[in-house]
Protein backbone atom coordinates (compact mmCIF):
# COMPACT_ATOMS: atom_id res chain seq x y z
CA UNK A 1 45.71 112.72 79.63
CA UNK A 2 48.96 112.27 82.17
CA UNK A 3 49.56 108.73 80.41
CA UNK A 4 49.29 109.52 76.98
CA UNK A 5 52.01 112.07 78.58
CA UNK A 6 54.11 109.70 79.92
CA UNK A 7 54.02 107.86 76.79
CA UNK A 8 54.74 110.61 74.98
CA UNK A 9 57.64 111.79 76.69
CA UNK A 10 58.85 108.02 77.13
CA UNK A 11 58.66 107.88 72.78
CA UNK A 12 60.59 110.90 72.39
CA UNK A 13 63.26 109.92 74.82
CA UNK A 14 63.37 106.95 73.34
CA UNK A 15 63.30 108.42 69.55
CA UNK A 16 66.15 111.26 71.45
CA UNK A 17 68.34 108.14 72.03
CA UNK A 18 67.77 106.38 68.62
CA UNK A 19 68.93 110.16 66.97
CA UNK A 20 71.80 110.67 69.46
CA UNK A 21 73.09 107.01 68.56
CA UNK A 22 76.36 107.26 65.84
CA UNK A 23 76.09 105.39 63.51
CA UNK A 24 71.81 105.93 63.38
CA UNK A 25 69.24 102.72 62.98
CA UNK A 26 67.62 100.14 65.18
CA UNK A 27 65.00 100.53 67.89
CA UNK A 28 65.81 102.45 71.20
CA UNK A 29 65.13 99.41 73.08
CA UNK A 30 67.94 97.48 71.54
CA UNK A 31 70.06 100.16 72.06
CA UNK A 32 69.60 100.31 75.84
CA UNK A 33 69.74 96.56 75.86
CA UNK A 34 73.14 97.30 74.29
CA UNK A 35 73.81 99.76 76.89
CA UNK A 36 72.96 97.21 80.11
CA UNK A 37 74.62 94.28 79.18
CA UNK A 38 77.65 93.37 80.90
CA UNK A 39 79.31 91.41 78.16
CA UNK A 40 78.99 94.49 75.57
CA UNK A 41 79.67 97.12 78.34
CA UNK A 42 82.91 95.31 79.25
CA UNK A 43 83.67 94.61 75.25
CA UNK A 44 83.05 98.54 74.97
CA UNK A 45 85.16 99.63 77.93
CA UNK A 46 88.55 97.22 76.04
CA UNK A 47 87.89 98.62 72.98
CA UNK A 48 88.04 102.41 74.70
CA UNK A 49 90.79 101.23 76.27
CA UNK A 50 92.24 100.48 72.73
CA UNK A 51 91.84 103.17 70.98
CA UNK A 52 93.36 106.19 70.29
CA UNK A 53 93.52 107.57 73.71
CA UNK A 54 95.70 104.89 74.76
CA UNK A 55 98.76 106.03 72.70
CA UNK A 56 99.41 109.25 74.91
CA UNK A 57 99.23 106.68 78.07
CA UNK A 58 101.81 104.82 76.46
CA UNK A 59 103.76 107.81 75.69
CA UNK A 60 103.47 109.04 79.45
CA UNK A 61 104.68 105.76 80.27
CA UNK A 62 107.75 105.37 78.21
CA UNK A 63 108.80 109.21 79.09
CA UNK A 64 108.78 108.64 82.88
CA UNK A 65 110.43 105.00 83.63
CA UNK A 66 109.39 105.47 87.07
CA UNK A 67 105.99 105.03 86.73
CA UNK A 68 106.73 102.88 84.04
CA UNK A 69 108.11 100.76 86.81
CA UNK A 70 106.02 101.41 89.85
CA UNK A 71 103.75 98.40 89.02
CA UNK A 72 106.30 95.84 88.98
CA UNK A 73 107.94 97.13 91.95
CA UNK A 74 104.14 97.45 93.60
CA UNK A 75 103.89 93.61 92.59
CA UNK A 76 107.42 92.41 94.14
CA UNK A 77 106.95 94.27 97.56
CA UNK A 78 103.24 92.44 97.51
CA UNK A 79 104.30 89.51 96.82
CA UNK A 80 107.69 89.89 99.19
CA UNK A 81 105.06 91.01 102.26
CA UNK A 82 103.07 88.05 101.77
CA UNK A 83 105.81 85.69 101.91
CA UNK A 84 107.23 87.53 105.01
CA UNK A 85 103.67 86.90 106.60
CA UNK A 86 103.88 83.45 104.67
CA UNK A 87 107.13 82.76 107.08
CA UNK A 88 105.78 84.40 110.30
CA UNK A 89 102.77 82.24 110.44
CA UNK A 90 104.91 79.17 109.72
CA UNK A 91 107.13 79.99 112.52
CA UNK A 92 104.81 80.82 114.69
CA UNK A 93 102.71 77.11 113.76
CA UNK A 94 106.69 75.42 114.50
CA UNK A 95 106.35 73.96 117.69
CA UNK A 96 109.24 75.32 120.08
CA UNK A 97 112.26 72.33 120.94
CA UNK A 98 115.00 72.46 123.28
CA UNK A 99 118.04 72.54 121.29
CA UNK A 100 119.68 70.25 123.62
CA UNK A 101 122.96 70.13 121.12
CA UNK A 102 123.49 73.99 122.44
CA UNK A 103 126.53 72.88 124.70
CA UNK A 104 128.24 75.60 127.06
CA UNK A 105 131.82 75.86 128.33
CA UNK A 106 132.65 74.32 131.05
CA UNK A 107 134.58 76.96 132.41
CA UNK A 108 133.89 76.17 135.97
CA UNK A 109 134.70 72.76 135.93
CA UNK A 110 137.83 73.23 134.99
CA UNK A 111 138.79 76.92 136.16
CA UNK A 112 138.58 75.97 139.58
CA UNK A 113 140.90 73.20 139.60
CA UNK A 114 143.26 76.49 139.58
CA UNK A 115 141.66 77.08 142.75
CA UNK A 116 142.59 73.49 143.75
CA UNK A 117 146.48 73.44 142.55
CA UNK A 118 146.72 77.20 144.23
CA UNK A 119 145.44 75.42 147.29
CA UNK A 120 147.51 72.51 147.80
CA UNK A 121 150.76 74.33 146.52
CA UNK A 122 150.54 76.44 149.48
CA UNK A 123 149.70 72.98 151.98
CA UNK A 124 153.07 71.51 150.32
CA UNK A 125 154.64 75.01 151.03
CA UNK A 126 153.79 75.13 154.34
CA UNK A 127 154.36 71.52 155.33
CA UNK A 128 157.48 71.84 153.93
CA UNK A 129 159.36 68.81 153.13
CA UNK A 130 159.29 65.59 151.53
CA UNK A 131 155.15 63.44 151.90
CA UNK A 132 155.62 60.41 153.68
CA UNK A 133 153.15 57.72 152.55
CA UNK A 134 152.84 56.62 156.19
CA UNK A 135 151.54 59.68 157.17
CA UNK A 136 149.29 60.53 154.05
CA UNK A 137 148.71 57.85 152.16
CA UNK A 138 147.64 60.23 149.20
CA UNK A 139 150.96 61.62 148.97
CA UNK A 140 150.19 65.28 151.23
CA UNK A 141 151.13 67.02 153.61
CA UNK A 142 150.24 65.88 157.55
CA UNK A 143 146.75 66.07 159.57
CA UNK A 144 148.23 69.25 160.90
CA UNK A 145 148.74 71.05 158.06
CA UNK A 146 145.80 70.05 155.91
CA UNK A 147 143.78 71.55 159.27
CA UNK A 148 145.41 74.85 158.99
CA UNK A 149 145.03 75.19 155.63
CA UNK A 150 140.95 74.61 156.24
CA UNK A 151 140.13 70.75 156.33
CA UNK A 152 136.95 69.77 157.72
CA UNK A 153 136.91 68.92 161.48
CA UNK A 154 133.68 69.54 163.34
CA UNK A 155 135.39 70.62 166.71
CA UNK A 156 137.69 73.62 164.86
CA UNK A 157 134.11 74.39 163.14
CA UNK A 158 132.05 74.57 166.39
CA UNK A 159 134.69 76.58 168.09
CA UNK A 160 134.08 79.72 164.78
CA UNK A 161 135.85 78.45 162.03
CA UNK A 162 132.16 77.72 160.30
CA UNK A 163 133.70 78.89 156.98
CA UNK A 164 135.44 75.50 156.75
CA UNK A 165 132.48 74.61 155.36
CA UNK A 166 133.59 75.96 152.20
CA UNK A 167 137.04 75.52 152.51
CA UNK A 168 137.14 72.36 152.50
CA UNK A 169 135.79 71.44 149.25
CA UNK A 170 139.11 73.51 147.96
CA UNK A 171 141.49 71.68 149.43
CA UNK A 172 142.63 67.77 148.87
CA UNK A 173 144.94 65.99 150.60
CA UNK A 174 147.58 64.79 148.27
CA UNK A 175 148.88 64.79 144.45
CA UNK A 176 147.13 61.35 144.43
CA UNK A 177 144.09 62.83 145.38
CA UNK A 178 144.01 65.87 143.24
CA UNK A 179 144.63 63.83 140.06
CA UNK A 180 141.33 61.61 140.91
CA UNK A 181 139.42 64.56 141.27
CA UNK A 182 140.35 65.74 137.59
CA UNK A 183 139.82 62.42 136.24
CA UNK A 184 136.32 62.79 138.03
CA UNK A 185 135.49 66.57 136.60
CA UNK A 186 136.33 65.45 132.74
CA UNK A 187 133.76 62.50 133.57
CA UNK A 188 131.38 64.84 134.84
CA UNK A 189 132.26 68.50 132.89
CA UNK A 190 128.44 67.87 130.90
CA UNK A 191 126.34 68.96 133.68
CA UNK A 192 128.37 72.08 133.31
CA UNK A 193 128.19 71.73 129.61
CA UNK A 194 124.26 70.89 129.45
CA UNK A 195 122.60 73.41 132.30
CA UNK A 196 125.33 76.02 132.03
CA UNK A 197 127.85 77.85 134.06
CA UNK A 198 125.31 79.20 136.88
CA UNK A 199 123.45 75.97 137.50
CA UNK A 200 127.00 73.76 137.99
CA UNK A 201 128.53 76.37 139.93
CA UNK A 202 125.25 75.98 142.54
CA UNK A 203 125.42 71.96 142.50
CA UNK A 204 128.57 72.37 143.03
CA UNK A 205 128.64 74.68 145.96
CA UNK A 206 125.09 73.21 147.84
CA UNK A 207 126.16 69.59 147.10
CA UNK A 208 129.82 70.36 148.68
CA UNK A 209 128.46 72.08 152.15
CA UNK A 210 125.80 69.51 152.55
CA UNK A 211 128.20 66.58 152.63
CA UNK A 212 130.54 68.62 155.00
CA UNK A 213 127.80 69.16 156.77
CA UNK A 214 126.58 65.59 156.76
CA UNK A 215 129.66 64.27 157.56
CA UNK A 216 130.09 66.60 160.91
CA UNK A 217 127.24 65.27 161.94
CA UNK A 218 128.22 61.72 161.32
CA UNK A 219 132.02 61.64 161.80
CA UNK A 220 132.77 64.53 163.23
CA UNK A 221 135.99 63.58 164.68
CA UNK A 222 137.70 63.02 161.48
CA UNK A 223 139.79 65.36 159.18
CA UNK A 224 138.24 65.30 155.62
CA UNK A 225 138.78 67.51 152.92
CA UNK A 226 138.61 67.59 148.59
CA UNK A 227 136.19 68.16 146.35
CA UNK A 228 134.13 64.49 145.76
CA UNK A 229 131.11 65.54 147.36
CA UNK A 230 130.67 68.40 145.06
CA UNK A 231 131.24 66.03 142.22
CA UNK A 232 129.32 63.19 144.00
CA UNK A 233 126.42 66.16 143.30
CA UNK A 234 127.29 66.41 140.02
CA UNK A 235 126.85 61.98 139.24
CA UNK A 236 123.48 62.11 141.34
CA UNK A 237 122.42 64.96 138.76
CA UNK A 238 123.54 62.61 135.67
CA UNK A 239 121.95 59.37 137.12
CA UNK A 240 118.57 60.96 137.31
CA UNK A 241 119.12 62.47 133.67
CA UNK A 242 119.81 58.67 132.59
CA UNK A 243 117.07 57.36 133.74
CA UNK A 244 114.46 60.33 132.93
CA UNK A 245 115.60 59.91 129.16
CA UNK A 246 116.58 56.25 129.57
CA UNK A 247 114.17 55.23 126.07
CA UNK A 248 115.21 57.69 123.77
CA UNK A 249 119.23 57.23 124.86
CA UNK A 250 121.00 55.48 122.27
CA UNK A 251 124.06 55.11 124.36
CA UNK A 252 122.49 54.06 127.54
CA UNK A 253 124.70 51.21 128.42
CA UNK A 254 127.77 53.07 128.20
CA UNK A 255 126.56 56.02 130.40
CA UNK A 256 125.32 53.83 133.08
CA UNK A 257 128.60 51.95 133.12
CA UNK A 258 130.78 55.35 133.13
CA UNK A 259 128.47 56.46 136.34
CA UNK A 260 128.64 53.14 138.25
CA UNK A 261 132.09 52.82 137.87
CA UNK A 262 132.59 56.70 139.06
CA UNK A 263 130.46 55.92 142.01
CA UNK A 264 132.38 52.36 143.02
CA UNK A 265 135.81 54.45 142.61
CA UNK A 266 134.72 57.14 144.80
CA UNK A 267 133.44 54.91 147.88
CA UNK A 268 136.47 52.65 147.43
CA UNK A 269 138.70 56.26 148.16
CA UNK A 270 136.17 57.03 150.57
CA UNK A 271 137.32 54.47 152.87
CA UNK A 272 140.75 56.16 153.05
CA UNK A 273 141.69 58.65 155.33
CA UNK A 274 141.06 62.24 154.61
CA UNK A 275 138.57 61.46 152.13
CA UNK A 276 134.91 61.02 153.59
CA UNK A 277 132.12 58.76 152.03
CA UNK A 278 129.31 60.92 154.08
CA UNK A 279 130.79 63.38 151.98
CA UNK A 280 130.15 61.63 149.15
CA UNK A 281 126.65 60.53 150.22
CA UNK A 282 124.94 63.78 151.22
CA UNK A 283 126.29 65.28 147.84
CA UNK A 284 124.38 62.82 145.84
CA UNK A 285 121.33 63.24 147.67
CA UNK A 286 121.67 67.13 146.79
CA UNK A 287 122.55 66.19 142.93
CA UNK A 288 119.54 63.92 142.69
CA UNK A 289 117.08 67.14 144.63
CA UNK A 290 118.95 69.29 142.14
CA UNK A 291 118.04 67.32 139.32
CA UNK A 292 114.20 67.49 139.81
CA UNK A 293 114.46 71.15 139.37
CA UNK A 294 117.16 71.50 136.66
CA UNK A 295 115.83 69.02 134.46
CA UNK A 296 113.68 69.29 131.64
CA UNK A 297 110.12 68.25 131.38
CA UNK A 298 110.40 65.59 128.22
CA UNK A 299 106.53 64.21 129.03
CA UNK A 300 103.39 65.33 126.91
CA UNK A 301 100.55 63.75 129.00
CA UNK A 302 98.65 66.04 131.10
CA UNK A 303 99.07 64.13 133.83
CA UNK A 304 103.05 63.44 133.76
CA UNK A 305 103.29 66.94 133.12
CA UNK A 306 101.31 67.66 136.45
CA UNK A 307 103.14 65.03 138.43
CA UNK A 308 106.64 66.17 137.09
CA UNK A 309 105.72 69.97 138.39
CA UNK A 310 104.59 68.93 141.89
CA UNK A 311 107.58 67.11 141.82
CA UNK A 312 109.61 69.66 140.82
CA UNK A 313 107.86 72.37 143.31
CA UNK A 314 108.60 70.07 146.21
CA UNK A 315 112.30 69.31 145.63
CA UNK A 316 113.24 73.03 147.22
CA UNK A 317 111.86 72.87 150.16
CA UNK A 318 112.67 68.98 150.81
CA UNK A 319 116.14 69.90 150.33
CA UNK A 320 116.05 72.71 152.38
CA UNK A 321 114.45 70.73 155.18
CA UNK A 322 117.39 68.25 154.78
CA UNK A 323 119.92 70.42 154.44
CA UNK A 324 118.62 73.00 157.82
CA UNK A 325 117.83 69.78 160.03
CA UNK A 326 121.40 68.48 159.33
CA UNK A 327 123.19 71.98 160.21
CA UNK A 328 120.70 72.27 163.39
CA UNK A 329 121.81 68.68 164.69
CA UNK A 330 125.52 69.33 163.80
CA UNK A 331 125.35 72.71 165.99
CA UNK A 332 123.44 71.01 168.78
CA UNK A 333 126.00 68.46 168.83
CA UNK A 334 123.87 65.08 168.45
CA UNK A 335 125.67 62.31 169.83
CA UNK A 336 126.06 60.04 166.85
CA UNK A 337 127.67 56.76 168.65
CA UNK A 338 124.09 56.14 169.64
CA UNK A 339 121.90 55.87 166.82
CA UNK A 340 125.29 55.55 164.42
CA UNK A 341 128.07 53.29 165.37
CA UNK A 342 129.07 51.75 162.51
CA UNK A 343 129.91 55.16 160.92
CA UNK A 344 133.44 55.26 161.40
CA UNK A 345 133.85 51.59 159.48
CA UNK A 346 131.80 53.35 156.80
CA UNK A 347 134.28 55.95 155.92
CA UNK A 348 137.96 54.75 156.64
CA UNK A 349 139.46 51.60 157.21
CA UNK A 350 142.96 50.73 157.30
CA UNK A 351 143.59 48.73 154.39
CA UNK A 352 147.03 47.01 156.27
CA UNK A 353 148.16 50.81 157.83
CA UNK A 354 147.20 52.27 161.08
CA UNK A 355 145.80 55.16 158.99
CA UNK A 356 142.55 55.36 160.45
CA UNK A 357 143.21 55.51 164.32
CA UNK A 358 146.31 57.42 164.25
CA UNK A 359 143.60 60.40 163.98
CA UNK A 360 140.79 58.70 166.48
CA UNK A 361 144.01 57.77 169.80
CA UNK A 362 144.03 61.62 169.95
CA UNK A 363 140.79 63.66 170.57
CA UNK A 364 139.96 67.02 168.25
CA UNK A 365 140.65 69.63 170.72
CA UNK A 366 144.06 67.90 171.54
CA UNK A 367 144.74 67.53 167.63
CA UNK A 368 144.02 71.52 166.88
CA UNK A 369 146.10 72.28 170.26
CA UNK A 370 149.07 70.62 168.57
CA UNK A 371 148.72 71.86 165.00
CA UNK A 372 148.28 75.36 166.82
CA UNK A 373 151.48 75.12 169.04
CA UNK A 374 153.39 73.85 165.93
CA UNK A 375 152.49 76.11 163.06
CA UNK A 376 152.15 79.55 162.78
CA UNK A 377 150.61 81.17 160.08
């Protein structure tokens, strides 16, 4: 009795569906087959769609423009965020270059040959007449002056003047003098221009004390002053930049030539008096320390990469090393006509003048007695 029930009730729901149908006719089973098929359901649903109760849509559309418009404008700030994530993803997949073309002023290089003229207008000031080429072959003012205005001596520097250490990178000893120097700083003005204003300024200053320093250890009883040991830093910096991008420099040749002849120029002056080639030396050994740290790592192997960072980690403290064993032997007063005696030929000779020894008959405490008696400040 329950399934004739069941079938009962499942023939009138079925005849319930056939009667409710518009349009009457047909089985009930076709009509549900009507009702679950996805291709009629979706025909159904566009032709509800089209019918009459889409014309007060419409109307509700065309009286409010806003929402007439909100799908376009939905569309455009879709389409605008995924191009915005479109062009984050892309720059974040760009592999990040040096933009080596970036150039910087070189405001140093240049602003302190102010420092330079300021200088040596008040030597000529207070030497106070006409240079005598016989006396300073760079067309200066004498020993004596060029002393109290801050030269290098290492007996006036162990008796408390230690800041002659920077002083005399300031001064120069003649007009002849101060024009090489500027031909030398438009030569070298990149390293300013390529690391920036910070980075030059610290070649500059390190590479300047360590020759002074090196060269009271070496000569000390000379009188040296000028700037070519800070620049001498500056052409050991732009050597090792040659050679570390040597393949990919175009101009290669040319470079190398500008830098040899710098270098030949500057021991050639080096051998005349005032002007010190230990100067010059001990500032390229600080440019070339200076350029293991300031240059850039150009090498994709793993392993250049390592070797160029232990490199790089170990040029700090070598050059400190160098530069606080030099300052200890200079202040311990190393005798340096024992392990050194050709050091003096190194950095003057007397090219036909008795330039040289005029400054070696008299010893350095006798020299700074005289300039003392002599000139007041």
């Amino acid at each position: 009795m329950s399934g004739r029930n069941k079938r009962k009730n499942s023939l009138m729901t079925g005849k319930d569906i056939e009667q409710s149908k518009p349009g009457g006719g047909g089985n009930w089973w076709e009509t549900a087959n009507m009702q679950t098929t996805p291709n009629d359901f979706s025909t159904s649903r566009l032709n509800f769609d089209n019918g009459n109760s889409n014309e007060p849509k419409k109307k509700k559309r065309s009286n409010d423009p806003k929402t007439s418009r909100q799908p376009e404008r939905f569309a455009d700030s879709d389409s605008g965020e995924k191009e915005n994530s479109k062009s984050e993803e892309e720059k974040e997949n760009k592999p990040v270059l040096i933009n080596l073309d970036a150039k910087s002023p070189p405001i140093w290089t240049f602003g302190v040959l102010i420092v330079y003229l300021a200088v040596l207008g008040g030597a000529f000031y207070q030497y106070g007449q006409v240079p005598k080429m016989s006396e300073n072959p760079m067309f200066g003012p004498s020993q004596e002056v060029l002393l109290l205005m801050g030269a290098k001596q290492a007996s006036v520097i162990l008796a408390g003047s230690w800041w002659r250490f920077f002083t005399s990178m300031f001064l120069h000893s003649g007009a002849i003098h101060l024009v090489i120097i500027l031909i030398f700083a438009i030569f070298t003005s990149r390293v300013e221009r390529d690391t920036g204003f910070w980075r030059a300024f610290f070649v500059f200053l390190v590479s300047g004390m360590y020759g002074t320093i090196l060269s009271c250890l070496l000569v000390p009883e000379l009188i040296s002053c000028g700037a070519s040991g800070a620049i001498f830093g500056y052409i050991g910096l732009l050597f090792a930049d040659l050679f570390a991008g040597w393949r990919s420099n175009p101009k290669k040749g040319r470079d190398l030539g500008i830098l040899v002849g710098l270098t030949v120029v500057g021991i050639i002056l080096g051998l005349t008096p005032f002007i010190d080639n230990f100067n010059n030396i001990g500032g390229f050994i600080m440019g070339l320390l200076f350029a293991l740290m300031l240059l850039p790592n150009l090498s994709f192997g793993s392993c250049e990469r390592m070797c160029h960072g232990f490199i790089s980690f170990l040029a700090f403290p070598a050059m400190t090393f160098i530069f606080c064993v030099c300052l200890v032997g200079f202040y311990r007063s190393i005798d340096n006509v024992k392990w050194c005696p050709f050091c003096q030929r190194i950095t003057c000779l007397n090219f036909g003048r008795n330039w040289c020894t005029q400054n070696s008959d008299t010893t350095p405490n006798q020299t700074t007695i005289n300039w003392m008696d002599n000139y007041t400040v």
